[in-house]
N, C-alpha and C. Protein backbone atom coordinates (compact mmCIF):
# COMPACT_ATOMS: atom_id res chain seq x y z
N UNK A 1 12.08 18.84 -1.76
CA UNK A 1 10.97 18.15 -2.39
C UNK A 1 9.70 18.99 -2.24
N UNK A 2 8.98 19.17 -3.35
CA UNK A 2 7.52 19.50 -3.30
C UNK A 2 6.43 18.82 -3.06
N UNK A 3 5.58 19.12 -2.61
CA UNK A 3 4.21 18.05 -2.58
C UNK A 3 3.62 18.90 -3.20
N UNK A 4 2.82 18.19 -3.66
CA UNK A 4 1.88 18.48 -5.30
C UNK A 4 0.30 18.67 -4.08
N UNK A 5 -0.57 19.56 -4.40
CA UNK A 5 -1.46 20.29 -3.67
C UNK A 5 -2.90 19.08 -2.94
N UNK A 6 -3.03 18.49 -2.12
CA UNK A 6 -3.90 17.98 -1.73
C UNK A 6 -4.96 18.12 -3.01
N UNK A 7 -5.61 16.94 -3.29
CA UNK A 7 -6.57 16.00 -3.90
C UNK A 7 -8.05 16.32 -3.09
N UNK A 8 -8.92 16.74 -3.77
CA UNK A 8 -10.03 16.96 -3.46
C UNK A 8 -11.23 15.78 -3.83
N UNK A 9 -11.77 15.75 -2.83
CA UNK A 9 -12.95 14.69 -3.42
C UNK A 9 -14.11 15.37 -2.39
N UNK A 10 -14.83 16.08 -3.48
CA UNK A 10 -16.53 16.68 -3.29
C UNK A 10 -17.57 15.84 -3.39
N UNK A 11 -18.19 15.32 -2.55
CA UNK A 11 -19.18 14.68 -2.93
C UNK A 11 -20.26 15.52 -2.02
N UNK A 12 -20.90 15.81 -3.43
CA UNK A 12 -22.40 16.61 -3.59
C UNK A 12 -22.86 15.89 -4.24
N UNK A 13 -24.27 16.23 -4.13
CA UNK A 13 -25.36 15.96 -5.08
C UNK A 13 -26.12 17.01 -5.80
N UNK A 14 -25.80 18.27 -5.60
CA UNK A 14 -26.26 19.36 -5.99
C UNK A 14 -25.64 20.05 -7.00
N UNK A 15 -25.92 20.26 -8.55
CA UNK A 15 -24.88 20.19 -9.63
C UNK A 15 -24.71 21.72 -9.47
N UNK A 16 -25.50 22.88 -9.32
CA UNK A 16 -25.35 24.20 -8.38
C UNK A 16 -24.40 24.53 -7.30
N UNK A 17 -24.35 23.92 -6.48
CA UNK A 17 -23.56 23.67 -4.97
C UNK A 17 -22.51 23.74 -5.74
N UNK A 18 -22.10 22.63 -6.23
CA UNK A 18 -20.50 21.77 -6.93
C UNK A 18 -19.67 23.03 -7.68
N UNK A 19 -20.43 23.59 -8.22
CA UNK A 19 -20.33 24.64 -9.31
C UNK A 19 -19.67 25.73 -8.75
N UNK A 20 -20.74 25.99 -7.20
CA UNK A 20 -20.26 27.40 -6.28
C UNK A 20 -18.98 26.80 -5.66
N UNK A 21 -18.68 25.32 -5.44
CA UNK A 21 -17.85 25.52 -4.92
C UNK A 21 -15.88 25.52 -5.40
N UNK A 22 -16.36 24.95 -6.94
CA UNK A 22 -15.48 25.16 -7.75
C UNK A 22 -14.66 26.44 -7.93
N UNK A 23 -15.83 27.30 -8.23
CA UNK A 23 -15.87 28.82 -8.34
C UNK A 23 -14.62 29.73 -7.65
N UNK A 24 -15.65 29.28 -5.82
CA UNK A 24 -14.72 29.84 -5.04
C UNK A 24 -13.26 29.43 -4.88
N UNK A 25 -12.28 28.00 -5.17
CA UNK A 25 -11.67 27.53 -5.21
C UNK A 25 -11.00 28.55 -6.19
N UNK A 26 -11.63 28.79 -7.63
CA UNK A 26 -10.76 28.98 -8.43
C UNK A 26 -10.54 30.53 -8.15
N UNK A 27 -11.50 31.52 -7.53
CA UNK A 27 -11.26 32.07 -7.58
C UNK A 27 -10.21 32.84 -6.55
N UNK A 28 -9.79 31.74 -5.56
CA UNK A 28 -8.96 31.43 -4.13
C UNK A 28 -7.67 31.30 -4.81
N UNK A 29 -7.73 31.52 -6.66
CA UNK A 29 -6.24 30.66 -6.49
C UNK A 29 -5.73 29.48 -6.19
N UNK A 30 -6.87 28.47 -6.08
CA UNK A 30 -6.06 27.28 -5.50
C UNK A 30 -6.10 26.36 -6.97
N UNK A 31 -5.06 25.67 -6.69
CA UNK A 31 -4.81 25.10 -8.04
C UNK A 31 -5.18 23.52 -7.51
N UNK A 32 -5.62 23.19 -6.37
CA UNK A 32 -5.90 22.00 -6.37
C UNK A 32 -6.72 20.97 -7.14
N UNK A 33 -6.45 20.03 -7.57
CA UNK A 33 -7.54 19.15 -8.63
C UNK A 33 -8.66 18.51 -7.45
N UNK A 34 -10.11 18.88 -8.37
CA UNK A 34 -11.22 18.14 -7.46
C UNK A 34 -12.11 17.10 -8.39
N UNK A 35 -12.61 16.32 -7.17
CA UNK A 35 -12.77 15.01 -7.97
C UNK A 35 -14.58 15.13 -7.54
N UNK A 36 -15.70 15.47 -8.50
CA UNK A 36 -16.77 15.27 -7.88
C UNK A 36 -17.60 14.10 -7.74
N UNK A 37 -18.05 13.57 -7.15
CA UNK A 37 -19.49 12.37 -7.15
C UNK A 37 -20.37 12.82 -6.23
N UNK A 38 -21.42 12.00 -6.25
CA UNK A 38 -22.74 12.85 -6.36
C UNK A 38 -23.43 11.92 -4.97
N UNK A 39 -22.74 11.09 -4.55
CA UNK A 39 -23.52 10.38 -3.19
C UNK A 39 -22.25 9.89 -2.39
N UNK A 40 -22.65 9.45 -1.12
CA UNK A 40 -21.42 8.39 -0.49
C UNK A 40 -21.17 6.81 -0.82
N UNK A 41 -21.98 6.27 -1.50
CA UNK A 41 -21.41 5.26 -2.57
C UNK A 41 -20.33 5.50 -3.57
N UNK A 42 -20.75 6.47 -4.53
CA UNK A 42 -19.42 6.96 -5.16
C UNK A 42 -18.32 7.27 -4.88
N UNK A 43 -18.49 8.39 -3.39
CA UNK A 43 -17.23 8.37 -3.04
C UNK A 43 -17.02 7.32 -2.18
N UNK A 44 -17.18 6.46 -1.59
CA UNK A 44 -16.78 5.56 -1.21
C UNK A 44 -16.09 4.60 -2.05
N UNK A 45 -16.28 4.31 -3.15
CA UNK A 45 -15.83 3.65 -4.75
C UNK A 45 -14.72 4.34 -4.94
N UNK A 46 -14.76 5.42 -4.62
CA UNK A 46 -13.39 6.52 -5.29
C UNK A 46 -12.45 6.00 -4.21
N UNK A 47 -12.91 6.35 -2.94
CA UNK A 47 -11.65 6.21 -2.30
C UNK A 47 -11.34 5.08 -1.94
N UNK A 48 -11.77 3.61 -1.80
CA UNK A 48 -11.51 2.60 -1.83
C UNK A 48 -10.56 1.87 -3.12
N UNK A 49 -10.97 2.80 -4.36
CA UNK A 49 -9.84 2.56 -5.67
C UNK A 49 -8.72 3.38 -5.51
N UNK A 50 -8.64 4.68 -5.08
CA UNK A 50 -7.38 5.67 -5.18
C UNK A 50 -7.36 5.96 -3.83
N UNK A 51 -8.16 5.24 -3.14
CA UNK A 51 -7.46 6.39 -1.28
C UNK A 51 -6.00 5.86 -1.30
N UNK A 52 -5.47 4.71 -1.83
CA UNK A 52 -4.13 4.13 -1.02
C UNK A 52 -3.02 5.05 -1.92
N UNK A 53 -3.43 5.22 -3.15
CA UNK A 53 -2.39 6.23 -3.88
C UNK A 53 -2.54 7.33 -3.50
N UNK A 54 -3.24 8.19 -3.03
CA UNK A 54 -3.47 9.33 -2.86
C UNK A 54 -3.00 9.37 -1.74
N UNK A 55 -3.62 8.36 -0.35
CA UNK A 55 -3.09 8.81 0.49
C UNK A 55 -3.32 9.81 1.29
N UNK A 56 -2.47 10.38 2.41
CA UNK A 56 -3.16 11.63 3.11
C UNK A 56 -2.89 12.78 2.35
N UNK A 57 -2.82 12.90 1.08
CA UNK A 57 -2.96 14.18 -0.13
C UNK A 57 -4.13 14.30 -0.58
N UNK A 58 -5.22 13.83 0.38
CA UNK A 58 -6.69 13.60 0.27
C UNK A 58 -7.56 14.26 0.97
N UNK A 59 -8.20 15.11 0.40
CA UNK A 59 -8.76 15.62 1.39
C UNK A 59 -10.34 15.52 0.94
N UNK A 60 -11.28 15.32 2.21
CA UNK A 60 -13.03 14.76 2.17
C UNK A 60 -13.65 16.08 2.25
N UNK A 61 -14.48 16.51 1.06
CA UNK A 61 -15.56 17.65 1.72
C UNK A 61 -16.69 16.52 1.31
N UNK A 62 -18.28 16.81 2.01
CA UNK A 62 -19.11 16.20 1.57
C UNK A 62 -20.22 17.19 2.15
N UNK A 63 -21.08 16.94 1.74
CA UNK A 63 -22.70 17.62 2.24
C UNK A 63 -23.02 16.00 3.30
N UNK A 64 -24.30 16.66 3.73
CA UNK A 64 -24.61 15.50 4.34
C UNK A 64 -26.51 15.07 4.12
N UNK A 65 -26.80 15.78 3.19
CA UNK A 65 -28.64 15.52 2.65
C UNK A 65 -28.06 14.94 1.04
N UNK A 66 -27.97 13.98 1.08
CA UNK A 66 -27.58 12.99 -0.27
C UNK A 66 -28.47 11.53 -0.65
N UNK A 67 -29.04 11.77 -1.51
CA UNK A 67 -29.25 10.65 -1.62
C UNK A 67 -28.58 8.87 -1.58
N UNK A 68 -28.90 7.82 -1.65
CA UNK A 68 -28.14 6.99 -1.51
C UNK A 68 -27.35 6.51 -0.23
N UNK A 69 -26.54 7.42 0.19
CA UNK A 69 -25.75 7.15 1.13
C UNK A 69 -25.26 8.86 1.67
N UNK A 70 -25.87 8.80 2.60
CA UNK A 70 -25.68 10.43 3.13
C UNK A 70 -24.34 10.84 4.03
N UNK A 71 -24.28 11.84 4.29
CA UNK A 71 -22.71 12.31 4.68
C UNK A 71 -22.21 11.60 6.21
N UNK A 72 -23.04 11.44 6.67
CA UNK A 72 -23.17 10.96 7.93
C UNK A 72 -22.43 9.68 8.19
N UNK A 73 -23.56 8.87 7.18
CA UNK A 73 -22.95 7.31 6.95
C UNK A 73 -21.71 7.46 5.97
N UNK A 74 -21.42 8.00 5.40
CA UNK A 74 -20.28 8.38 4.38
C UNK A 74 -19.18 8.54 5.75
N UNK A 75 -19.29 9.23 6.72
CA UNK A 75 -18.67 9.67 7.85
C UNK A 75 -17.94 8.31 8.73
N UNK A 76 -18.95 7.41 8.73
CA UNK A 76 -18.91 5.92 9.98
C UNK A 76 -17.99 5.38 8.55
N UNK A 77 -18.52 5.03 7.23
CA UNK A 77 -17.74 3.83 6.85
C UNK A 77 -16.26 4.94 6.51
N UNK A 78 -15.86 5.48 6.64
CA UNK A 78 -14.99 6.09 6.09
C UNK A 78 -13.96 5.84 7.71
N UNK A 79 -14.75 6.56 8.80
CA UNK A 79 -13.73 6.22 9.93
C UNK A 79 -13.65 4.67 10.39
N UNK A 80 -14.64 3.69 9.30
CA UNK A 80 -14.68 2.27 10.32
C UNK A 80 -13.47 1.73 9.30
N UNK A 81 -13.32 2.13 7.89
CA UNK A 81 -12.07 1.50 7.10
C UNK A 81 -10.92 1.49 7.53
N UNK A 82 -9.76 1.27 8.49
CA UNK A 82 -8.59 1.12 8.39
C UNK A 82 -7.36 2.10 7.20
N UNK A 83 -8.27 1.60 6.14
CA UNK A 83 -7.38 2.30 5.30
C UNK A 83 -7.47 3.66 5.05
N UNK A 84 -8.80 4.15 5.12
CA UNK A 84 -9.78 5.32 4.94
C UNK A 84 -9.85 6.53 6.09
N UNK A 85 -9.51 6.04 7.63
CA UNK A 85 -9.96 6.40 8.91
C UNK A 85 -8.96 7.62 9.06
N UNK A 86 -7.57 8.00 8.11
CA UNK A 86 -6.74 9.09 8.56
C UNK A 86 -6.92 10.26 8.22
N UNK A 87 -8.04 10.06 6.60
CA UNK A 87 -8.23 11.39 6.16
C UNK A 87 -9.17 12.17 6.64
N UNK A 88 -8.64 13.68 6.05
CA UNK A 88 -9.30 14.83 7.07
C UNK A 88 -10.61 14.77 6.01
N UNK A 89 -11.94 14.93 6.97
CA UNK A 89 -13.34 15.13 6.27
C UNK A 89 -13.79 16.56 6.73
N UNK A 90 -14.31 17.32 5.43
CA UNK A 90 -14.67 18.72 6.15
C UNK A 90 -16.39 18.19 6.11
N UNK A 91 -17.13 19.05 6.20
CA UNK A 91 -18.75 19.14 6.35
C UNK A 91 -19.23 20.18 5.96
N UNK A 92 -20.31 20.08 4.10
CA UNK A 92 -20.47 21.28 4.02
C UNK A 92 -21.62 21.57 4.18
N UNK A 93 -22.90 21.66 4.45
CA UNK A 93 -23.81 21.29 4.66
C UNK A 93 -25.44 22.63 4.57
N UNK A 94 -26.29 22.48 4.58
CA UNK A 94 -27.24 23.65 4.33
C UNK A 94 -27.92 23.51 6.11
N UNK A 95 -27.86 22.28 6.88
CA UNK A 95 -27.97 21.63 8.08
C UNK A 95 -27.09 22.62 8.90
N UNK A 96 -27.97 23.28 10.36
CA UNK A 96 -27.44 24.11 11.63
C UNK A 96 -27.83 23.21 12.47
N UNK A 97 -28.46 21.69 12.27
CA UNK A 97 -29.14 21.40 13.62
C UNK A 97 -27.74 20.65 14.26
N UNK A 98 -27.98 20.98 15.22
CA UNK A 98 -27.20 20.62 16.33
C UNK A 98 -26.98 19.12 16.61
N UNK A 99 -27.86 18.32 16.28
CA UNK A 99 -27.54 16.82 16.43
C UNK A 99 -26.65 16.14 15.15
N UNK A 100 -26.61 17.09 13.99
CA UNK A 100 -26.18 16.99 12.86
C UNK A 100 -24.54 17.49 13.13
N UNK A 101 -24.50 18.47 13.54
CA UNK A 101 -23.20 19.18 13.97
C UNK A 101 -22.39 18.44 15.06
N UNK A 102 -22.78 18.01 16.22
CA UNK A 102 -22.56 16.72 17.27
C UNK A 102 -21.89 15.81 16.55
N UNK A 103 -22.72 14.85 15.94
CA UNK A 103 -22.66 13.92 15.20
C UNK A 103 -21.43 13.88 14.41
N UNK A 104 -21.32 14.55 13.71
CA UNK A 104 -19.67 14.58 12.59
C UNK A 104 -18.51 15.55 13.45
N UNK A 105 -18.93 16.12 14.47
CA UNK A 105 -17.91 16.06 15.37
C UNK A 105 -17.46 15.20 15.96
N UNK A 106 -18.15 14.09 16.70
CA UNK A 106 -18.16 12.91 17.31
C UNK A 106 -16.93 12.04 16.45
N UNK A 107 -17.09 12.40 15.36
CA UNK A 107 -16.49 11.03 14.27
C UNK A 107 -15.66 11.47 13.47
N UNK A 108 -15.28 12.80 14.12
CA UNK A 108 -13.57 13.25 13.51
C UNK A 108 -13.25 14.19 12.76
N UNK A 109 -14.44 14.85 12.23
CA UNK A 109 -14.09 15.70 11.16
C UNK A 109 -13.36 16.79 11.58
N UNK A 110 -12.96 17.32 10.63
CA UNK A 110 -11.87 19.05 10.24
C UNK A 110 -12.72 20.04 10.78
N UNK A 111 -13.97 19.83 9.92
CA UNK A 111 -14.15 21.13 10.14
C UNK A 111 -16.03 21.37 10.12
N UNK A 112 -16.79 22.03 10.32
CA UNK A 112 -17.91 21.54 9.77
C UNK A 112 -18.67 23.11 9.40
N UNK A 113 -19.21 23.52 8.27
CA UNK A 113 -19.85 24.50 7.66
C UNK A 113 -20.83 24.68 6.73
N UNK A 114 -21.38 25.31 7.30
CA UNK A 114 -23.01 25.61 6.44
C UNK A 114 -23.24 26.19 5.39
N UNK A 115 -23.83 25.98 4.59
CA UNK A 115 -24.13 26.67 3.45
C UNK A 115 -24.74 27.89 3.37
N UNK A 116 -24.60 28.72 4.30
CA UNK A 116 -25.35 29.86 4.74
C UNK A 116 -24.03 31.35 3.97
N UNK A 117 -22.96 30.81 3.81
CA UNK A 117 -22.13 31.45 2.79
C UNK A 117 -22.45 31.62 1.96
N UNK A 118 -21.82 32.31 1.06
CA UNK A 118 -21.24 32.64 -0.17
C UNK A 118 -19.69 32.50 -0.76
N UNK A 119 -19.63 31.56 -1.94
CA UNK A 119 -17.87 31.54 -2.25
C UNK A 119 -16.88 31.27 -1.52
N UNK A 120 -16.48 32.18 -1.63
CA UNK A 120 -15.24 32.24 -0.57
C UNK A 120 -14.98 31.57 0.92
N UNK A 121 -16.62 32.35 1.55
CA UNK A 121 -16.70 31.83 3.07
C UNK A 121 -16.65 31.00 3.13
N UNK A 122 -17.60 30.17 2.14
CA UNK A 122 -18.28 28.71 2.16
C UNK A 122 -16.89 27.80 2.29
N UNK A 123 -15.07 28.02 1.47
CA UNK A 123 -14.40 27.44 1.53
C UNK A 123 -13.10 27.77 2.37
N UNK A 124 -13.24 28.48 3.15
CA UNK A 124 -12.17 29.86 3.87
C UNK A 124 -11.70 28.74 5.04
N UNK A 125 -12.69 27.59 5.61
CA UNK A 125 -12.13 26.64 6.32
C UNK A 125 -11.27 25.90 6.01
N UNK A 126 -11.53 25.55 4.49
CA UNK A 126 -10.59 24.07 3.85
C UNK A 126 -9.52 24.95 3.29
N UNK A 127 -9.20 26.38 3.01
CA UNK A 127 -8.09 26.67 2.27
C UNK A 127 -7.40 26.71 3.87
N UNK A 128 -7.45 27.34 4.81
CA UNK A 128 -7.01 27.40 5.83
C UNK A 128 -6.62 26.03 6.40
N UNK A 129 -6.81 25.26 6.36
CA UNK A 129 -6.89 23.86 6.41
C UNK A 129 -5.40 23.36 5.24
N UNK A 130 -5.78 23.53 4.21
CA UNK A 130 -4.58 23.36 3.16
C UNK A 130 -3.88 24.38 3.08
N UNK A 131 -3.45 25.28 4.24
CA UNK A 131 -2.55 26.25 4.27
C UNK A 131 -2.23 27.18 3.39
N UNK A 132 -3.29 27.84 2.82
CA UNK A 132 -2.97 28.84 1.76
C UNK A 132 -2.93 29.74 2.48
């Protein structure tokens, strides 16, 4: 049996960011499908409609300076859901401060990285992560 490539759900707010990070994806070769929204309301909407089909073929990147509902709190309701609490969340963020970095360590994430990349770097955690 095959499994079909982990499910991406980006939530940025930065239509630039989204773009670079498409980029590097595609240019990684990865054939994974990504799903963007633009705050943690949305994705919270997303994965509350498709987390149960998707499942752990799900994987969370998010920024965490968002309007609406920021990565942080995107972070708590995501680990306080039951249904929501197994998937892996990476952190992509333009944020080095240290209480920021603490913080989404504290509450489970994969992985956590700054926007201080370019392309590739910027995603070299999550392909490693999805085993390419």
């Amino acid at each position: 049996m095959r499994l079909t490539p982990a499910h991406i759900l980006l939530v940025e707010d930065n239509t630039f960011d989204a773009k670079v990070f498409r980029r590097a994806f595609s240019e990684a070769e990865l054939k994974n499908p990504i799903t963007v929204v633009r705050n943690g309301i949305e994705a919270l909407m997303v994965l509350r409609e498709y987390g149960g089909i998707l499942d752990t073929n799900l994987v969370v990147v998010t920024d965490l300076n968002m309007p609406s509902m920021n990565g942080i709190d995107l972070l708590r309701a995501i680990r306080g859901d039951p249904k929501l609490a197994h998937l892996p969340v990476f952190v992509v963020t333009t944020s080095d401060a240290p209480s920021d970095r603490d913080e989404t360590l504290e509450l489970g994430i994969e992985g956590y990285i700054c926007k201080t990349g370019e392309g590739r770097d910027v995603v070299e955690p999550i392909i490693a992560y999805l085993g390419r």
